[in-house]
C-alpha atoms as a PDB file:
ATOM      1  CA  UNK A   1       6.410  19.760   5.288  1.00  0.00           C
ATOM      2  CA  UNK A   2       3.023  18.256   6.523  1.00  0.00           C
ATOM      3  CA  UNK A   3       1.302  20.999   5.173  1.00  0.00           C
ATOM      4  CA  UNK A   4       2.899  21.093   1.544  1.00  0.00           C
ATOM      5  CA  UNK A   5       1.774  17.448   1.499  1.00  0.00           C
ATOM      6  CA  UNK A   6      -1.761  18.200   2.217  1.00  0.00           C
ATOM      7  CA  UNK A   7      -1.557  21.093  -0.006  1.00  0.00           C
ATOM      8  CA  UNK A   8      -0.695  18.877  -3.113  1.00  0.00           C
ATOM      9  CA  UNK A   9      -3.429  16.119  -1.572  1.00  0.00           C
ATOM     10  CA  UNK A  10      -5.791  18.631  -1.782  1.00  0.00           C
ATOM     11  CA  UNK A  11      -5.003  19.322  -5.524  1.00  0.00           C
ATOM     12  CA  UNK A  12      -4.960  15.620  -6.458  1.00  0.00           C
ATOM     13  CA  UNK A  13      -8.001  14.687  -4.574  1.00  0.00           C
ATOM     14  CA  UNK A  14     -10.221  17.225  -5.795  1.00  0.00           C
ATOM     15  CA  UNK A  15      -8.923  16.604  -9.594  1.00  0.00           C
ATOM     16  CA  UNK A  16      -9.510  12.881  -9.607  1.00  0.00           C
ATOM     17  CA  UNK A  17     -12.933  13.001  -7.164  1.00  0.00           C
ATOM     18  CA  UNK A  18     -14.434  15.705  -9.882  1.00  0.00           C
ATOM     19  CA  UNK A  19     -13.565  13.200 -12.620  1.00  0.00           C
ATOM     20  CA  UNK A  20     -15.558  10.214 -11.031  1.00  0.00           C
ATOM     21  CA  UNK A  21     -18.440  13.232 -10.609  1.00  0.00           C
ATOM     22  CA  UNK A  22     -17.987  12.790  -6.473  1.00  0.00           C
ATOM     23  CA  UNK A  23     -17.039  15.734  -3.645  1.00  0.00           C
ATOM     24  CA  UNK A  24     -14.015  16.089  -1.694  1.00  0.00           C
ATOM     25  CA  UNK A  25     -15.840  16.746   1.805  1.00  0.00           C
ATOM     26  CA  UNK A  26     -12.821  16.613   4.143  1.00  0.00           C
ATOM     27  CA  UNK A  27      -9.366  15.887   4.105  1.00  0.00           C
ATOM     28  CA  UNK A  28      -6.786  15.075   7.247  1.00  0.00           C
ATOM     29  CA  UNK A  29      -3.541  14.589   7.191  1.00  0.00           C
ATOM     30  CA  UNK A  30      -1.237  13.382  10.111  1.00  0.00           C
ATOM     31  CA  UNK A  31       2.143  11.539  10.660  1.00  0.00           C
ATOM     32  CA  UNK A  32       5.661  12.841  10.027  1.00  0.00           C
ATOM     33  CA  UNK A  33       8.077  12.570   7.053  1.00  0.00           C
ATOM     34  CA  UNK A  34       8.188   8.654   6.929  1.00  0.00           C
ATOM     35  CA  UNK A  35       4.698   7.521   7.963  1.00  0.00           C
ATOM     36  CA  UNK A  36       2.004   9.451   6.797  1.00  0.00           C
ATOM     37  CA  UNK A  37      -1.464   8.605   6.559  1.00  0.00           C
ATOM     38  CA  UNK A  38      -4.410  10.267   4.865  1.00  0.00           C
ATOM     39  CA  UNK A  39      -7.974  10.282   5.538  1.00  0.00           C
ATOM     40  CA  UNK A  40     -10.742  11.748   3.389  1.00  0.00           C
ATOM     41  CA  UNK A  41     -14.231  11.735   3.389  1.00  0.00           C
ATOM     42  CA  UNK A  42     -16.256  11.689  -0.201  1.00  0.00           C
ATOM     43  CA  UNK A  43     -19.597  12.187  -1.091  1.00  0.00           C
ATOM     44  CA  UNK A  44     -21.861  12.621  -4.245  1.00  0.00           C
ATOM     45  CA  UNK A  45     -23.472  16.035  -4.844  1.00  0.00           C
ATOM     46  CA  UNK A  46     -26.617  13.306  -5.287  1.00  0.00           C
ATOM     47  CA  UNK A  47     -26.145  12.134  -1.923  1.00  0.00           C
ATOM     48  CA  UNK A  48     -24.722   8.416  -0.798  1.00  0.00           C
ATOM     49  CA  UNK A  49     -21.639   6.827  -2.127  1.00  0.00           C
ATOM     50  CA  UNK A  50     -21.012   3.441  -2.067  1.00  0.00           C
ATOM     51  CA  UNK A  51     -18.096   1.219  -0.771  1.00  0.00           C
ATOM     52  CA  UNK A  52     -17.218   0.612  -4.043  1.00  0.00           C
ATOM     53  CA  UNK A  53     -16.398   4.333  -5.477  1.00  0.00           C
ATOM     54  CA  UNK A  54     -14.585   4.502  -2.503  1.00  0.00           C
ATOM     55  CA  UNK A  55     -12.505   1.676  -3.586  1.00  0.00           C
ATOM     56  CA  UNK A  56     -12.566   3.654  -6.996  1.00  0.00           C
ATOM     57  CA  UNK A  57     -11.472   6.696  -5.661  1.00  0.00           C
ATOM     58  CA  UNK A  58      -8.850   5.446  -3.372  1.00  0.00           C
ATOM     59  CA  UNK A  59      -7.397   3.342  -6.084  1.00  0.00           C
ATOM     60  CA  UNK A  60      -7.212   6.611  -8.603  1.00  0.00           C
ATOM     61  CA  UNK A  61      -5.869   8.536  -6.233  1.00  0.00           C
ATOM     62  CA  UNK A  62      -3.335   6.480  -4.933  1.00  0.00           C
ATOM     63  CA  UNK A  63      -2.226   6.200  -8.640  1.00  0.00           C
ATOM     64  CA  UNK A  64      -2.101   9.834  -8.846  1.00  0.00           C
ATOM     65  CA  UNK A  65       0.111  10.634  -6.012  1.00  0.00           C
ATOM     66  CA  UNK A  66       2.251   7.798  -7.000  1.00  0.00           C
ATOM     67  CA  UNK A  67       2.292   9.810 -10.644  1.00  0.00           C
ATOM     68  CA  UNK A  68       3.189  13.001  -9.002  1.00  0.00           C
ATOM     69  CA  UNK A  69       6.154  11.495  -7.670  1.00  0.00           C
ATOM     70  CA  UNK A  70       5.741  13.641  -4.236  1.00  0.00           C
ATOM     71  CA  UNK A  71       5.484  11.166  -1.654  1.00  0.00           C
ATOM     72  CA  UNK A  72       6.494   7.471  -1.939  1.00  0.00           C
ATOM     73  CA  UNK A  73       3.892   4.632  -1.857  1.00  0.00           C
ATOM     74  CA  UNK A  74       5.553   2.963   1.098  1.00  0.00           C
ATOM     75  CA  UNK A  75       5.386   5.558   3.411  1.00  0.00           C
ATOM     76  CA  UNK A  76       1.614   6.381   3.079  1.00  0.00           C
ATOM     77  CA  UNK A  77      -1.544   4.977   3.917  1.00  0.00           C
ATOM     78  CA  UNK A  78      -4.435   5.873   2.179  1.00  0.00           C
ATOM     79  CA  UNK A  79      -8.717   5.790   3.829  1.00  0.00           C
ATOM     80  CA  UNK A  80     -11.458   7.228   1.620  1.00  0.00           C
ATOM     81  CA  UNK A  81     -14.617   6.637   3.507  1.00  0.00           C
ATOM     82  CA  UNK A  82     -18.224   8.782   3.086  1.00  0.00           C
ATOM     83  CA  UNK A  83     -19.437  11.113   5.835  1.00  0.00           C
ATOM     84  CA  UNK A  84     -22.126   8.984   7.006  1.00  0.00           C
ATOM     85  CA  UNK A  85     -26.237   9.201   7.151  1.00  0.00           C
ATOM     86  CA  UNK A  86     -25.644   9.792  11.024  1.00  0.00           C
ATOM     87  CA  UNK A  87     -22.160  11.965  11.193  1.00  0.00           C
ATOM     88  CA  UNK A  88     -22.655  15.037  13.270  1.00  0.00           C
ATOM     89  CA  UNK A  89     -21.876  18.723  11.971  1.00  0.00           C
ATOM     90  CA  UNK A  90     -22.062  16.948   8.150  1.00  0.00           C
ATOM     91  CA  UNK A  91     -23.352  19.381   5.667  1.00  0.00           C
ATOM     92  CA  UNK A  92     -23.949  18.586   2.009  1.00  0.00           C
ATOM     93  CA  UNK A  93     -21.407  20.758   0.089  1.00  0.00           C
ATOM     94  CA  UNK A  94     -23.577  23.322  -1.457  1.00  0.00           C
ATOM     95  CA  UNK A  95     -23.427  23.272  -5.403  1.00  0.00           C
END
């Protein structure tokens, strides 16, 4: 079930990041059926994104899975952060 979950994540995210012109970079997805929690990391094909299009994107997503219908508000959490300046192993998607 975890997995169909991330599947439709996936979908979601990369929809509603394309429309704010920023990158889904990595997506994680852990809990079981009542207490999920999602963590993705964003970035701009530009390079550096701000705490505020984070804000943005977790916002427009959250709106978007609550839209979908798939997984009820109260039983997920939601963390859109970028990969850092110092992350190890990040690499800029290529374009």
């Amino acid at each position: 079930m975890m997995e169909d979950i991330k599947q439709k994540i996936e979908l979601l995210a990369v929809r509603v990041f394309e429309s704010h012109g920023m990158d889904l970079i990595e997506l994680n997805v852990k809990g079981h059926r009542n207490d999920v929690h999602i963590q993705i990391i964003a970035d701009k094909s530009s390079g550096g994104i701000t705490i505020g299009e984070c804000v943005i994107l977790n916002k427009s997503l959250v709106a978007a899975i609550e839209q979908e219908k798939f997984l009820p508000r109260e039983i997920f959490s939601l963390e859109v952060s970028s990969p850092g300046i110092d992350r190890p192993g990040y690499k800029q998607k290529q374009h």
